[in-house]
PDB file of N, CA and C in Angstrom:
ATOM      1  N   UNK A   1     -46.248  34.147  42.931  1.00  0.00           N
ATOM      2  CA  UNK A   1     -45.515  33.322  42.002  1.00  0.00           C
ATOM      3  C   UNK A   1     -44.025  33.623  42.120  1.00  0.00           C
ATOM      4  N   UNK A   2     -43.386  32.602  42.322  1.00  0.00           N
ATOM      5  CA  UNK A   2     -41.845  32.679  42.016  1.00  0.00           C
ATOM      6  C   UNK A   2     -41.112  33.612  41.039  1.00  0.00           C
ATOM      7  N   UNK A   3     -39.929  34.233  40.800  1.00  0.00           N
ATOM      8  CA  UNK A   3     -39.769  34.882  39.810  1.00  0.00           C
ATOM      9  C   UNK A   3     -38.858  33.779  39.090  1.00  0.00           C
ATOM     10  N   UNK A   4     -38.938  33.555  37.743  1.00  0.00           N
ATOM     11  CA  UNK A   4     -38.001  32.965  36.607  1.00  0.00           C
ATOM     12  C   UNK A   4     -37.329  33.622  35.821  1.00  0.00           C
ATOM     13  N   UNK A   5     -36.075  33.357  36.399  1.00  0.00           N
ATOM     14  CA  UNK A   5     -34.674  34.415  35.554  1.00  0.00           C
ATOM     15  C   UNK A   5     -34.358  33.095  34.646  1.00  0.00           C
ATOM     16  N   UNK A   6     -34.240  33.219  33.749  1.00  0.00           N
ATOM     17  CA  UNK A   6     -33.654  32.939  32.274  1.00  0.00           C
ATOM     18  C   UNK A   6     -32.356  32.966  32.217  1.00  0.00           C
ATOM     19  N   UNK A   7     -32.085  32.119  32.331  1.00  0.00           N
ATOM     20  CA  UNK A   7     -30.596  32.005  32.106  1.00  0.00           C
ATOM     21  C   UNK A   7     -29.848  30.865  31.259  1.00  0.00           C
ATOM     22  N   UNK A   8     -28.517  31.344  30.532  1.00  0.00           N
ATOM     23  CA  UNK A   8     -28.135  30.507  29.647  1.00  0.00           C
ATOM     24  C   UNK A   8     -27.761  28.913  29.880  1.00  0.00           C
ATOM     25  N   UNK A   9     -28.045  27.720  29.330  1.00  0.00           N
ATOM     26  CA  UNK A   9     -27.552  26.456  29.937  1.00  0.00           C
ATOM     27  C   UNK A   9     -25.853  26.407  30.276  1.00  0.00           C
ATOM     28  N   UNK A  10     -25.420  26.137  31.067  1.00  0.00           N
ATOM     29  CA  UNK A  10     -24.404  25.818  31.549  1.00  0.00           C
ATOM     30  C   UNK A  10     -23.660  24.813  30.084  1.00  0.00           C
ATOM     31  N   UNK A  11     -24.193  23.676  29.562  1.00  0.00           N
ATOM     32  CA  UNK A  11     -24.325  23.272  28.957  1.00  0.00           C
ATOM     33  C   UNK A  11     -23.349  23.592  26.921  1.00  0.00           C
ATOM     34  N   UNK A  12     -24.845  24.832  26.486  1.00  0.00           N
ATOM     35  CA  UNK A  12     -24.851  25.217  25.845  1.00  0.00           C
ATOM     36  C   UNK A  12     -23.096  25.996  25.259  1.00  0.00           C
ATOM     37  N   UNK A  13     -22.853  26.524  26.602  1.00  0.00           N
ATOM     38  CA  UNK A  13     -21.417  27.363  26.686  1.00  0.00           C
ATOM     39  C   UNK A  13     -20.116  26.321  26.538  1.00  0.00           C
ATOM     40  N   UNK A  14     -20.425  25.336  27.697  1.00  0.00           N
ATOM     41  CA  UNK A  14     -19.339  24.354  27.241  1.00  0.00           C
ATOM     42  C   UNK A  14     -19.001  23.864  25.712  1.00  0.00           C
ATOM     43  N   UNK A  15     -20.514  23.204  25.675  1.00  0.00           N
ATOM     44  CA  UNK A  15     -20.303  22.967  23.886  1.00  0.00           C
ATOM     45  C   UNK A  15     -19.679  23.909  23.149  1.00  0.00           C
ATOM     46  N   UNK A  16     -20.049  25.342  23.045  1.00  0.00           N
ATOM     47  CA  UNK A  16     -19.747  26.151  21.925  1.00  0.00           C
ATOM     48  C   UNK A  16     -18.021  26.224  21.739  1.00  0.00           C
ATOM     49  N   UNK A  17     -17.615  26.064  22.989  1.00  0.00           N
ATOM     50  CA  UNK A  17     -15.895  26.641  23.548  1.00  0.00           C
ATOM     51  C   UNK A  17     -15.622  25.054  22.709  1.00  0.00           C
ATOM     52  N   UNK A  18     -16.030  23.811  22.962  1.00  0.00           N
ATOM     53  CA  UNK A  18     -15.664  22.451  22.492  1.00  0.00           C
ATOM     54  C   UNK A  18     -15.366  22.738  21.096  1.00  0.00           C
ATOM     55  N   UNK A  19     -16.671  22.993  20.361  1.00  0.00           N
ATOM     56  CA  UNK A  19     -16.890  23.162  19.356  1.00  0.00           C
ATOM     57  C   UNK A  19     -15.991  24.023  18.621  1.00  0.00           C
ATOM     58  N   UNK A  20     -15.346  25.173  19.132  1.00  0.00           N
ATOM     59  CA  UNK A  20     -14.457  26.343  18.805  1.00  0.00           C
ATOM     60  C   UNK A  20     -13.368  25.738  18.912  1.00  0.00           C
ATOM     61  N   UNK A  21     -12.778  24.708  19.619  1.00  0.00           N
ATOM     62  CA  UNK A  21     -11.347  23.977  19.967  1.00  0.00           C
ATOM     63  C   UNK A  21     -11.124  22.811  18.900  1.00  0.00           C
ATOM     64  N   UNK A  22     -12.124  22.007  18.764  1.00  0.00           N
ATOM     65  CA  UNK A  22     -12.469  21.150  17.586  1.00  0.00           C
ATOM     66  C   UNK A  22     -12.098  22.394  15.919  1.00  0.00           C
ATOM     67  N   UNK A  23     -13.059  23.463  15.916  1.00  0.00           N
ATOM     68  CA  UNK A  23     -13.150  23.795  14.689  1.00  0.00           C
ATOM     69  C   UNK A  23     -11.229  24.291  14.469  1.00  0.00           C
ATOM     70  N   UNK A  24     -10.619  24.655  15.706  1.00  0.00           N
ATOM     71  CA  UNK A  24      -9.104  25.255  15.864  1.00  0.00           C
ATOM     72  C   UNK A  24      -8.416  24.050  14.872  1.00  0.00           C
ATOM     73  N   UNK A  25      -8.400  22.757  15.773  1.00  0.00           N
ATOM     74  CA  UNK A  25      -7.784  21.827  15.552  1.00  0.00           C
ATOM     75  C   UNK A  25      -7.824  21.334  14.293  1.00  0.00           C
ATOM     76  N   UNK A  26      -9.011  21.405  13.746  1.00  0.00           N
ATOM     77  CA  UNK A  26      -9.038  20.903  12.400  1.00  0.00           C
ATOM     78  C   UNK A  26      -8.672  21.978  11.368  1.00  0.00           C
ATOM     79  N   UNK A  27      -8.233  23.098  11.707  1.00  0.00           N
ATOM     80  CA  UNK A  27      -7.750  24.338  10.505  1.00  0.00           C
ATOM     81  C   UNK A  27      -6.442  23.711  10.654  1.00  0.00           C
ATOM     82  N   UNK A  28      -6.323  23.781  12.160  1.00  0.00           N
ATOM     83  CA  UNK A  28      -4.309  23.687  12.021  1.00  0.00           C
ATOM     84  C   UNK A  28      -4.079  22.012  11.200  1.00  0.00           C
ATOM     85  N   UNK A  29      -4.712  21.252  11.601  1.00  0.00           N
ATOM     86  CA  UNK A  29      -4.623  19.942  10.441  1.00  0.00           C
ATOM     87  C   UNK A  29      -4.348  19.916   9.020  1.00  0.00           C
ATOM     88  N   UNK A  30      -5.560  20.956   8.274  1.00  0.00           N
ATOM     89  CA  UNK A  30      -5.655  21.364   7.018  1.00  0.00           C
ATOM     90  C   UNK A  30      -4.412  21.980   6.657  1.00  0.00           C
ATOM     91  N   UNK A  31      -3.658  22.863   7.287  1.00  0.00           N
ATOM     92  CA  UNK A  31      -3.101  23.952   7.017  1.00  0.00           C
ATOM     93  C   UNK A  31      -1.342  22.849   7.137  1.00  0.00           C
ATOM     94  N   UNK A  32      -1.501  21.930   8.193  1.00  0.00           N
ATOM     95  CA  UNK A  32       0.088  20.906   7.996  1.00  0.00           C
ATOM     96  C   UNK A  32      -0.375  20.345   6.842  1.00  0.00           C
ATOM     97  N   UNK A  33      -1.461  19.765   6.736  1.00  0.00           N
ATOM     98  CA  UNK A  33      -1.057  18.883   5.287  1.00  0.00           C
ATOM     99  C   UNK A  33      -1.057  19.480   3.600  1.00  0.00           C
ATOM    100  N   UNK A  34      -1.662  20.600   4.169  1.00  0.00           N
ATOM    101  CA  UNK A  34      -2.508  21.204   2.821  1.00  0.00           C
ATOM    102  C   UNK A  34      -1.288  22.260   2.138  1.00  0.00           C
ATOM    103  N   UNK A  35      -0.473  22.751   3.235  1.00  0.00           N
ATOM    104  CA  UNK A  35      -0.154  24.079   3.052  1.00  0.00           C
ATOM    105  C   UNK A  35       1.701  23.996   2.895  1.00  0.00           C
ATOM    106  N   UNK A  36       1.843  22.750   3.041  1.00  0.00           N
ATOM    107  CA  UNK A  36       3.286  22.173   2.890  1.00  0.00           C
ATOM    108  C   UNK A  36       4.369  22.554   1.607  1.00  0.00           C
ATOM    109  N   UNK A  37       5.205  23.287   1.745  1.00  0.00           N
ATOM    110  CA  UNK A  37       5.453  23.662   0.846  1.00  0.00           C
ATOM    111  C   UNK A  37       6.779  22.793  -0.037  1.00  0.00           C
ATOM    112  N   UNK A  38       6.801  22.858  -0.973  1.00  0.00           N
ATOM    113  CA  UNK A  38       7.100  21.631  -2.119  1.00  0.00           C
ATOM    114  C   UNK A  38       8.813  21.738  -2.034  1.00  0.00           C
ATOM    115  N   UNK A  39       9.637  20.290  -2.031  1.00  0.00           N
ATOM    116  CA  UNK A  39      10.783  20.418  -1.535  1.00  0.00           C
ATOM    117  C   UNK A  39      11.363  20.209  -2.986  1.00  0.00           C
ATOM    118  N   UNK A  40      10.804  20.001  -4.016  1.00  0.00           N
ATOM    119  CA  UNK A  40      11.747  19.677  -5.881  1.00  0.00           C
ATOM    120  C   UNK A  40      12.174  20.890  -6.263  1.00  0.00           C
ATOM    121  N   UNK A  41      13.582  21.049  -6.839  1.00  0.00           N
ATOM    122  CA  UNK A  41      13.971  22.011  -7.164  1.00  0.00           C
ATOM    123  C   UNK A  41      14.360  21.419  -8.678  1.00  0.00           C
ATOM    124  N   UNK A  42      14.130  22.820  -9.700  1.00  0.00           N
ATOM    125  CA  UNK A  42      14.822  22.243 -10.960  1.00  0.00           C
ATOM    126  C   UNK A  42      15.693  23.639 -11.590  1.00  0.00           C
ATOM    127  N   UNK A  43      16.717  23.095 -11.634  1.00  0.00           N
ATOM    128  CA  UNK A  43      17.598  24.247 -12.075  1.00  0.00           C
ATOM    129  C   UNK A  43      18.001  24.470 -13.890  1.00  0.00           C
ATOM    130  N   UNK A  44      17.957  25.967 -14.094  1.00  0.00           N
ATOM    131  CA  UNK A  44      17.469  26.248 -15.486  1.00  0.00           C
ATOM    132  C   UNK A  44      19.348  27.495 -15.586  1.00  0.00           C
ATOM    133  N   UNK A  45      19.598  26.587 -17.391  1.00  0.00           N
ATOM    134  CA  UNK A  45      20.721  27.661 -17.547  1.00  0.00           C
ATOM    135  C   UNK A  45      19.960  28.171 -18.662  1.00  0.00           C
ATOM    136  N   UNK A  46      20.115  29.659 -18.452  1.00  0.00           N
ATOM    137  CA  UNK A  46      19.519  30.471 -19.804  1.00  0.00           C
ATOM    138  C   UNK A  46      20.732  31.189 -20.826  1.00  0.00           C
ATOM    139  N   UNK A  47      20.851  30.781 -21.819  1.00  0.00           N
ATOM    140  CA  UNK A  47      22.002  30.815 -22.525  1.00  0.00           C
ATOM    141  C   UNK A  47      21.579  31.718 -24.122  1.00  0.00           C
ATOM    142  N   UNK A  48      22.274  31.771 -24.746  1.00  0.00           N
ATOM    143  CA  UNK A  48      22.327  32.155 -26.094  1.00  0.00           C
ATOM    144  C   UNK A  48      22.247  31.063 -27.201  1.00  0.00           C
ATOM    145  N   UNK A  49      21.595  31.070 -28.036  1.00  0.00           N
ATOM    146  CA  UNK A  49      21.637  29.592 -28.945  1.00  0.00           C
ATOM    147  C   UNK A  49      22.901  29.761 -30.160  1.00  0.00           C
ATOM    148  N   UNK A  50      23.246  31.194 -30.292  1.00  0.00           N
ATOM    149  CA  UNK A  50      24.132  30.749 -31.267  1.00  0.00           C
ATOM    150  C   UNK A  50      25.498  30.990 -30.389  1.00  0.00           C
ATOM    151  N   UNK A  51      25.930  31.377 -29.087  1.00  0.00           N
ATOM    152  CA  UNK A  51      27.254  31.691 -28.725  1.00  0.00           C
ATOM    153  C   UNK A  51      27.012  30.514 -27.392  1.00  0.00           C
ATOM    154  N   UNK A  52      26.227  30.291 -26.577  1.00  0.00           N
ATOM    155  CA  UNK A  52      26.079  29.515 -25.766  1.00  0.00           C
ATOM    156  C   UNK A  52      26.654  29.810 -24.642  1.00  0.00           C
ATOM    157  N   UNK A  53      26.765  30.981 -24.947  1.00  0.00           N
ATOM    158  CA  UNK A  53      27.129  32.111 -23.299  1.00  0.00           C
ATOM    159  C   UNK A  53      26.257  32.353 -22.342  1.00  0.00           C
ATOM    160  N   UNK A  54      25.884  32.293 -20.999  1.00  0.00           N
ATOM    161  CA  UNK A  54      24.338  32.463 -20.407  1.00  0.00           C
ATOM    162  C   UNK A  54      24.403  34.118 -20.297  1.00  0.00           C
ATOM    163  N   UNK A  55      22.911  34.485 -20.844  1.00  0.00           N
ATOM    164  CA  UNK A  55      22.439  35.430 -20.443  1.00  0.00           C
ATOM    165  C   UNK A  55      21.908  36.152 -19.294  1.00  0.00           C
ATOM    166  N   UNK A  56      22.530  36.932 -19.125  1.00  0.00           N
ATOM    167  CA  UNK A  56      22.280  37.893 -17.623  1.00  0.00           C
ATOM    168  C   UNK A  56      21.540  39.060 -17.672  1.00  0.00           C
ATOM    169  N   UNK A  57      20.540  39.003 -16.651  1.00  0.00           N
ATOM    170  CA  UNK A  57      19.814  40.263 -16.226  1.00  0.00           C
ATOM    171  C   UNK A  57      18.598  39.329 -17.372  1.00  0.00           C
ATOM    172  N   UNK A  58      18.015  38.544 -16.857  1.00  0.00           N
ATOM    173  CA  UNK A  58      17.078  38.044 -17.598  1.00  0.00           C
ATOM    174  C   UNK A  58      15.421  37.748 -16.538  1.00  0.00           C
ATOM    175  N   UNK A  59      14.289  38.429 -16.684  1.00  0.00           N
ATOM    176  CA  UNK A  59      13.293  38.066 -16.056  1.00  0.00           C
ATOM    177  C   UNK A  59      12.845  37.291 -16.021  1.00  0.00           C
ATOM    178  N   UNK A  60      12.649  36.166 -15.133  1.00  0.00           N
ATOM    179  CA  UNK A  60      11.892  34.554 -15.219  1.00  0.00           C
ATOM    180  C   UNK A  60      10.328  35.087 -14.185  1.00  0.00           C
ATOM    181  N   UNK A  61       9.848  34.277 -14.717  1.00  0.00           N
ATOM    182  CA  UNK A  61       8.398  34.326 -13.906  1.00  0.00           C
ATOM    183  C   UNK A  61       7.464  33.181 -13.885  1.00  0.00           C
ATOM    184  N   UNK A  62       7.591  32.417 -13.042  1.00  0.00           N
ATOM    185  CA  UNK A  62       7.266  31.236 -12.501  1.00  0.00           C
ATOM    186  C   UNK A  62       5.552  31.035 -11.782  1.00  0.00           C
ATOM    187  N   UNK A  63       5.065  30.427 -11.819  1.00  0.00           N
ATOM    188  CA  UNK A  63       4.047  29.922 -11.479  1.00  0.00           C
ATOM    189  C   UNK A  63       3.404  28.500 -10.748  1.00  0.00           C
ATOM    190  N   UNK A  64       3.247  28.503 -10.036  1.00  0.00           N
ATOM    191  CA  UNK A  64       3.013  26.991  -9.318  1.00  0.00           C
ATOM    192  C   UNK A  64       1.966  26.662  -8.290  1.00  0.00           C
ATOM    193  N   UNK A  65       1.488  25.713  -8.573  1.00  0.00           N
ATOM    194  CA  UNK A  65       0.301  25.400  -8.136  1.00  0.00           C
ATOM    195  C   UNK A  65      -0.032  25.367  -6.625  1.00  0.00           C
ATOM    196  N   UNK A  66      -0.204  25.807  -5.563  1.00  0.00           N
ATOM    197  CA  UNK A  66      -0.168  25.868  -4.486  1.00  0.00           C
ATOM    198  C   UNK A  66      -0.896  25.183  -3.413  1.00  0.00           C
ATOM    199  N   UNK A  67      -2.254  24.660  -4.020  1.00  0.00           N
ATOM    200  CA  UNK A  67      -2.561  23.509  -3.097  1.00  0.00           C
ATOM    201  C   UNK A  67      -3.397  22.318  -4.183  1.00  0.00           C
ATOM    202  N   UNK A  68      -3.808  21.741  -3.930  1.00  0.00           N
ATOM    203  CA  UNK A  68      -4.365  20.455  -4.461  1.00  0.00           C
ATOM    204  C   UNK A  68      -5.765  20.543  -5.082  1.00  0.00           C
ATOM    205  N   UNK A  69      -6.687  20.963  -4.249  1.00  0.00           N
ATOM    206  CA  UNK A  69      -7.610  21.074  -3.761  1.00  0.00           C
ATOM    207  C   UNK A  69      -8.102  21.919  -4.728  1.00  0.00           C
ATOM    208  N   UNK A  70      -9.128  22.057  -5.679  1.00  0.00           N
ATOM    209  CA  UNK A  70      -9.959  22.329  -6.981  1.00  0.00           C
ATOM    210  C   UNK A  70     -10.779  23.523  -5.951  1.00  0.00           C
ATOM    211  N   UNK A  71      -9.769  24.460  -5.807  1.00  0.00           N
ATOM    212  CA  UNK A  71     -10.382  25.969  -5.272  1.00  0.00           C
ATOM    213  C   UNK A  71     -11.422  26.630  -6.592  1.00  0.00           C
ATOM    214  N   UNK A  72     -10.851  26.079  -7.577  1.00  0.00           N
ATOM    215  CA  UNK A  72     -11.021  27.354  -8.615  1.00  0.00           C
ATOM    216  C   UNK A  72     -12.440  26.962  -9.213  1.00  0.00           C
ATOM    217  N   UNK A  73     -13.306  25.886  -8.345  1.00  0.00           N
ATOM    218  CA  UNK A  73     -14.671  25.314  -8.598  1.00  0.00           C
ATOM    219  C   UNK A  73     -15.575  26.259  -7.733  1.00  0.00           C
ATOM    220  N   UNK A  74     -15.003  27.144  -6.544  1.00  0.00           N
ATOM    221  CA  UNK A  74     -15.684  28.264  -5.715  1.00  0.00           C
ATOM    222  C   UNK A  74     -16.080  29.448  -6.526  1.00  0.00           C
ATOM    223  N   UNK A  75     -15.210  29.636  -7.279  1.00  0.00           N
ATOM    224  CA  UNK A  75     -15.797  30.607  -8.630  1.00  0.00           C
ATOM    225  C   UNK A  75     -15.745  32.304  -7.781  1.00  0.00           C
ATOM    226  N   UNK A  76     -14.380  32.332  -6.988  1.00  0.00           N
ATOM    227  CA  UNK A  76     -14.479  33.502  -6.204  1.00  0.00           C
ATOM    228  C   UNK A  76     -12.792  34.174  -6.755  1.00  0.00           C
ATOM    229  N   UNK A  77     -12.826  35.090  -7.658  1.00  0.00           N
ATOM    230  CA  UNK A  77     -12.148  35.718  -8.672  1.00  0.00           C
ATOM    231  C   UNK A  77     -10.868  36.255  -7.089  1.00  0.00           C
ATOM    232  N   UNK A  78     -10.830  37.028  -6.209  1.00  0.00           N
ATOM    233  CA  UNK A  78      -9.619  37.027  -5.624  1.00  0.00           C
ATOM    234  C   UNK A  78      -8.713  35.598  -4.814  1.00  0.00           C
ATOM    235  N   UNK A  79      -9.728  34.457  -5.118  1.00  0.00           N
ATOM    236  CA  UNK A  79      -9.028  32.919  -4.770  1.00  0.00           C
ATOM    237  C   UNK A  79      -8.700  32.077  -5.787  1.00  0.00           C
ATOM    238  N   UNK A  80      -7.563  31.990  -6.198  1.00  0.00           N
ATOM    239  CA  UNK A  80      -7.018  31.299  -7.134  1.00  0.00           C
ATOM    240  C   UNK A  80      -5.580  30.301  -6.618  1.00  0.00           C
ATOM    241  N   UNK A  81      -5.637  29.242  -7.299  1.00  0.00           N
ATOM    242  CA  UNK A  81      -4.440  27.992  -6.787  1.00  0.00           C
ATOM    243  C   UNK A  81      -2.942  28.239  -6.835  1.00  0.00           C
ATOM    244  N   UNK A  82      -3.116  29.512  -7.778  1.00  0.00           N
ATOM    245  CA  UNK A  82      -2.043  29.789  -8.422  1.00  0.00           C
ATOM    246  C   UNK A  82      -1.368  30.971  -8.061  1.00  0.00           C
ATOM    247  N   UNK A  83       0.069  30.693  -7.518  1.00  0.00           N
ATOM    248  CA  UNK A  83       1.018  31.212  -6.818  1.00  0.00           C
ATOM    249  C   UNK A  83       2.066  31.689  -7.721  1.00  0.00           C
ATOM    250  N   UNK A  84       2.614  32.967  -8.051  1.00  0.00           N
ATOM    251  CA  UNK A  84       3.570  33.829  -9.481  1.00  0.00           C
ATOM    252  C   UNK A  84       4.640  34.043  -8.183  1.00  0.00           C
ATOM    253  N   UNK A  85       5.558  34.360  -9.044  1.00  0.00           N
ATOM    254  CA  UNK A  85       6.929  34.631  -8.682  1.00  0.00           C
ATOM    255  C   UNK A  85       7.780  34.977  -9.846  1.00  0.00           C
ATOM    256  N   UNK A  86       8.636  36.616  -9.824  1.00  0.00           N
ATOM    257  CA  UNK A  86       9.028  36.994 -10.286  1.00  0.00           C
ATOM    258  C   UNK A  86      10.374  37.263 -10.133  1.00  0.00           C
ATOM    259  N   UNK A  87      11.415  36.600 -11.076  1.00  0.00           N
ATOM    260  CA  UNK A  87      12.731  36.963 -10.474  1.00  0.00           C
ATOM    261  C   UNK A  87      13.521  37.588 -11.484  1.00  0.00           C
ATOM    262  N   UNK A  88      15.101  38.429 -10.968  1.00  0.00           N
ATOM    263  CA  UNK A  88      16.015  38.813 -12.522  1.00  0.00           C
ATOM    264  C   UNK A  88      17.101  37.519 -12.102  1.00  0.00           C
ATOM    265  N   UNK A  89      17.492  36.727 -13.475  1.00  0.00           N
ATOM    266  CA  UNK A  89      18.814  36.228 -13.110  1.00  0.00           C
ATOM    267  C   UNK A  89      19.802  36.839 -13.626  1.00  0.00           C
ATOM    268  N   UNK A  90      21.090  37.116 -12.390  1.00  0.00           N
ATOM    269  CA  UNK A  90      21.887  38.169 -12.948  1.00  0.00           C
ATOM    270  C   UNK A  90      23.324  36.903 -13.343  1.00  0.00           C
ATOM    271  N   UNK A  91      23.014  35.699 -13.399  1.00  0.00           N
ATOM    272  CA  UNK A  91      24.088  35.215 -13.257  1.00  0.00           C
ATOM    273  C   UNK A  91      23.917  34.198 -14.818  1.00  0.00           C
ATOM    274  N   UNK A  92      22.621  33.906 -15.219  1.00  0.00           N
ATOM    275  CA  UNK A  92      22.069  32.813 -16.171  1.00  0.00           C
ATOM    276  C   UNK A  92      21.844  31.364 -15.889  1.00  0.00           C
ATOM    277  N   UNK A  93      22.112  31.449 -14.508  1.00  0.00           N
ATOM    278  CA  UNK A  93      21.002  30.701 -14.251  1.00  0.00           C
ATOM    279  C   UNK A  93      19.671  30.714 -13.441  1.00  0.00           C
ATOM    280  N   UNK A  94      18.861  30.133 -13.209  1.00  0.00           N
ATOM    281  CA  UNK A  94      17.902  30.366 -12.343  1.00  0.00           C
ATOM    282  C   UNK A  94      17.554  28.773 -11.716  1.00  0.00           C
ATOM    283  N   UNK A  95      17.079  29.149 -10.531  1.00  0.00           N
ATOM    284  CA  UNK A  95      16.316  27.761  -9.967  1.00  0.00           C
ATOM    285  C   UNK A  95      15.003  27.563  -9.307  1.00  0.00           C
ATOM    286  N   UNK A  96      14.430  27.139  -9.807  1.00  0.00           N
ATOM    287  CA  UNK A  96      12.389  27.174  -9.136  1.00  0.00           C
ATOM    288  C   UNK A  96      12.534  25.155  -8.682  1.00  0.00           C
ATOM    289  N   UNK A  97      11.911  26.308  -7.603  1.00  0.00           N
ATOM    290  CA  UNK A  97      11.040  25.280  -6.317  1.00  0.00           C
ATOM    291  C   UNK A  97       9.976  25.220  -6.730  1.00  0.00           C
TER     292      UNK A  97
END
């Protein structure tokens, strides 16, 4: 009897590498549209209400939503939408993107 070596399809390998170039292409897709970061700026004077002098050396801490996409339905406690940022303004004003 002949001997039968087993060997992988020629086939099988191409696909997987396809399949791996496809799965590439579609992260980097996700990641231009998804991951774009937001061009609105709104600028904030932080002042005194009875002298109307701005206050300096003041901590702002900002928060903003970072992608679209209802992550927080995965129910996985270190993935959250929500992106903090902590700043001092030493001047009274501040500006968030």
């Amino acid at each position: 009897m002949a001997d039968v070596k087993s060997e992988i399809p020629r086939r099988s390998f191409v696909t997987s590498k396809r399949s791996i170039a496809v799965g590439a292409a579609l992260a980097l897709l996700w990641a231009i549209l998804f991951m774009r970061p937001r061009t609105d700026f709104v600028k904030f004077r932080i002042v005194d209400s009875v002298t109307g002098q701005p206050i300096t050396n003041v901590v702002v801490s900002t928060y903003l939503r970072w992608t679209q996409l209802p992550i927080e339905k995965l129910r996985i406690s270190s993935v959250t939408p929500w992106k903090g940022h902590t700043t001092i303004c030493s001047d009274g004003t501040f500006t968030a993107s």
